[in-house]
Protein backbone atom coordinates (compact mmCIF):
# COMPACT_ATOMS: atom_id res chain seq x y z
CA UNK A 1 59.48 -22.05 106.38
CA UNK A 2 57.25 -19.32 107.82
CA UNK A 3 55.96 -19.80 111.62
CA UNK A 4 52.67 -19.71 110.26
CA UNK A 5 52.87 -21.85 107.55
CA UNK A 6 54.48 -24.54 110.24
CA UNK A 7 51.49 -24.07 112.70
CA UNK A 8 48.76 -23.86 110.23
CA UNK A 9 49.80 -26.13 107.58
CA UNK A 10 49.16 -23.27 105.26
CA UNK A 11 51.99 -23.45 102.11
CA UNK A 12 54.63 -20.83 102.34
CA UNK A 13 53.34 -19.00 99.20
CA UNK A 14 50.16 -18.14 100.51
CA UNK A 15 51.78 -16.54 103.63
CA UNK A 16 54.47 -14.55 101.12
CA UNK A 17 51.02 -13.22 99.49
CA UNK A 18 49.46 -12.13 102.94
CA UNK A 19 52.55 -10.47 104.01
CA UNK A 20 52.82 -8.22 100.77
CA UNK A 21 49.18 -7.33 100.71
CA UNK A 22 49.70 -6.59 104.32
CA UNK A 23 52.40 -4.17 103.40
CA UNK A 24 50.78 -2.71 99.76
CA UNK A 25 47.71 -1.61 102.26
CA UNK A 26 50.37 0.50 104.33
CA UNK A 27 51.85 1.95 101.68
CA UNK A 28 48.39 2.41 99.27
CA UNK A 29 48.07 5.85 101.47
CA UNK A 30 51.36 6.85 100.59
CA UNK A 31 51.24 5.89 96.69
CA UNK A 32 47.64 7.51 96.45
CA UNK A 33 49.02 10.69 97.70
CA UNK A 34 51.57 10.75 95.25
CA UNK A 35 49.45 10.02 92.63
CA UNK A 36 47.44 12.91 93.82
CA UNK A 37 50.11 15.16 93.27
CA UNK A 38 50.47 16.19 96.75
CA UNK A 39 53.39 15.74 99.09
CA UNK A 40 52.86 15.09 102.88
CA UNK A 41 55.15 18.28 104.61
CA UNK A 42 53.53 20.82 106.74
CA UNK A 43 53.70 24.32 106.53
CA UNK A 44 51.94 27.38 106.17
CA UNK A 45 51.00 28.66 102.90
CA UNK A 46 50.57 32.20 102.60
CA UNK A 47 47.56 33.81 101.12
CA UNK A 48 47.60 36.83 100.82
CA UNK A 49 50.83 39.56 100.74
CA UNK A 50 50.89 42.55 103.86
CA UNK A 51 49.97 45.38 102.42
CA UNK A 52 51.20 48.72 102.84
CA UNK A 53 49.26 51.67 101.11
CA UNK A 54 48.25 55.30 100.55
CA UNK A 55 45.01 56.68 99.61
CA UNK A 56 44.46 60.35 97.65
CA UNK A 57 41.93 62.03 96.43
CA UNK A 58 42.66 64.69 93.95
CA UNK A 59 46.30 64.77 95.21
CA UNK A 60 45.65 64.93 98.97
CA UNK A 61 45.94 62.32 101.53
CA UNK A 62 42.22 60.85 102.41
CA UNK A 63 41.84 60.80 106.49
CA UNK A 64 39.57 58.32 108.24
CA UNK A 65 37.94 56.05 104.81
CA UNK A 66 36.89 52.46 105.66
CA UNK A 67 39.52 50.38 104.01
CA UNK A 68 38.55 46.91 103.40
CA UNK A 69 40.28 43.76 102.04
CA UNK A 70 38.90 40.69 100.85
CA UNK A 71 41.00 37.13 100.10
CA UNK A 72 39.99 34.73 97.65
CA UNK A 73 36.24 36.57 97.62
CA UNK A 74 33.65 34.85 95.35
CA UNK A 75 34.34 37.02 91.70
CA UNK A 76 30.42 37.45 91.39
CA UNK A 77 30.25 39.84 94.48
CA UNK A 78 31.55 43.52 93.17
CA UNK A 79 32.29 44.77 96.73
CA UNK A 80 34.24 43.00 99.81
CA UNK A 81 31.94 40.39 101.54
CA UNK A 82 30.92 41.16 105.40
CA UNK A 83 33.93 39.11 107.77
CA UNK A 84 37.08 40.76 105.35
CA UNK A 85 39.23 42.46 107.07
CA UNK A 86 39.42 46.40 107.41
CA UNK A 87 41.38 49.14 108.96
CA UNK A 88 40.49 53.75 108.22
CA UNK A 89 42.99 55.56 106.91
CA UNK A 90 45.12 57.74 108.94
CA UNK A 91 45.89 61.46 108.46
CA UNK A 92 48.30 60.76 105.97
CA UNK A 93 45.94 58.77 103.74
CA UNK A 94 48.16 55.36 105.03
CA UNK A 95 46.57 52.09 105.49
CA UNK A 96 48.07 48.54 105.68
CA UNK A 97 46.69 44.73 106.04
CA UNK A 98 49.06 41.91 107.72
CA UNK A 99 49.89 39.33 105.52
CA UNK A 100 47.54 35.94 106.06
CA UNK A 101 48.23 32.19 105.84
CA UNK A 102 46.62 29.07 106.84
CA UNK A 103 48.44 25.55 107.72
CA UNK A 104 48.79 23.20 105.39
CA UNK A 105 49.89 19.35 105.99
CA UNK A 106 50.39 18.48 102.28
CA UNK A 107 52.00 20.87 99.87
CA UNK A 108 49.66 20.43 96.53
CA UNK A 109 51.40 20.65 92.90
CA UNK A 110 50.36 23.06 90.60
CA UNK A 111 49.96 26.80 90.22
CA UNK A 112 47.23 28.00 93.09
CA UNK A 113 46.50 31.67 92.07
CA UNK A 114 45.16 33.62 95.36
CA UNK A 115 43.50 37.07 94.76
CA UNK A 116 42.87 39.83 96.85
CA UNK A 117 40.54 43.07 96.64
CA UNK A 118 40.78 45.87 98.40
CA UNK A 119 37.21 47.93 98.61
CA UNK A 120 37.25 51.65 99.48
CA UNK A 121 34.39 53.23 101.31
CA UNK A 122 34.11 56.96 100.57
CA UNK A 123 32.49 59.10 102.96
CA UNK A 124 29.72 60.12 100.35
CA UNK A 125 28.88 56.41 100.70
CA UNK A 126 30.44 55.44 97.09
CA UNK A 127 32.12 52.33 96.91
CA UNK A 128 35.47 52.03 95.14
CA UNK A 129 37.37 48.50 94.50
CA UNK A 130 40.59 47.28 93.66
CA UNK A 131 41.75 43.92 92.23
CA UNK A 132 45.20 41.93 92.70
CA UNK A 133 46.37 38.39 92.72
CA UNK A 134 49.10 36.40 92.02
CA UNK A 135 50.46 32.80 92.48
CA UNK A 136 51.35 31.39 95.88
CA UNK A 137 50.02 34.16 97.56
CA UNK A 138 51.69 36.89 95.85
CA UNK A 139 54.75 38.61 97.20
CA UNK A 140 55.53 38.89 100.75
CA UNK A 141 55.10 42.81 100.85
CA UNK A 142 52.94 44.16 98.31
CA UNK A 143 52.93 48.55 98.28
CA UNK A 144 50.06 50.49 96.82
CA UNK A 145 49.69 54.10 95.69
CA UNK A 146 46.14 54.61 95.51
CA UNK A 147 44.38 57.56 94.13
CA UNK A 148 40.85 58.07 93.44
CA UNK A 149 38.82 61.20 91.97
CA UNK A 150 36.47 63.82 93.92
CA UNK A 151 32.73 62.31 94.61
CA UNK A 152 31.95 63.87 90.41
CA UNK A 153 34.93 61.59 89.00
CA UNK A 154 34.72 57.51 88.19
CA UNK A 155 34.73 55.81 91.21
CA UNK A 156 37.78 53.01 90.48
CA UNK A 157 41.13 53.86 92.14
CA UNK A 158 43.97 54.28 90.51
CA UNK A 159 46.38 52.02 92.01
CA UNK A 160 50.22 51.16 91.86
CA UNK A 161 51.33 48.19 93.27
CA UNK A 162 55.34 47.99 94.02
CA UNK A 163 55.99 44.18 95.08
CA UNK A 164 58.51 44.24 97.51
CA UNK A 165 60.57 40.78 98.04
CA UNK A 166 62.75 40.23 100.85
């Protein structure tokens, strides 16, 4: 017989029932997480690929443009909110992002698609945007060729992207 049920007088059954509902309320967390569809293991989830790039206009390498990329950006703003991050060009037209990630303590199930665009800021004070994505934060190193027409031509790059996996 349970100690309990000895001191108290209670019958044993009643104890058996405490004891289990003691034990379903530490593992209701667990279960509910599960059923949730996440897993409890931290890590950090990338968001974003580094990017490695090269700007031209009409053939030649663009020096010193405002290159700026936005994660995850709200798809009813054209251009690259204020707070993304942003680098120039150098003489070579080059430009390049580090990849970003955030911590995580539960991995989520399901497909999570991350975009990114990258927003060009021509001297002539035209705007120019690019649009990527892809699942899981896309590929660890993602290349572009970018190349964009004189201040008379459509403003939208041209870009190829290369994914490069390690």
């Amino acid at each position: 017989m349970h100690k309990l049920a000895k001191k108290r007088r209670i019958p044993y059954d009643l104890c058996s029932y405490m004891s289990l509902m003691h034990r379903f309320r530490l593992v209701l967390p667990i279960l509910a997480c599960f059923g949730a569809a996440c897993v409890p293991f931290p890590h950090d989830q990338r968001e974003a690929p580094a990017m490695q790039g090269v700007l031209l206009v009409d053939g030649a390498p663009a020096s010193g443009v405002l290159v700026r990329r936005a994660v995850n950006a709200d798809r009813t703003e054209a251009d690259c909110p204020a707070g993304s991050a942003e680098t120039r060009t150098d003489a070579e037209g080059r430009f390049s992002f580090p990849s970003t990630s955030y911590f995580s303590a539960f991995i989520v199930m399901g497909d999570r698609y991350d975009a990114w665009r990258v927003c060009f800021d021509k001297p002539d004070g035209k705007k120019a945007v690019w649009e990527g994505g892809g699942y899981w934060g896309g590929p660890p190193i993602l290349k572009l060729r970018c190349e964009m027409g004189a201040e008379d031509k459509p403003e939208a790059p041209i870009c190829t992207a290369t994914e490069v996996r390690r």
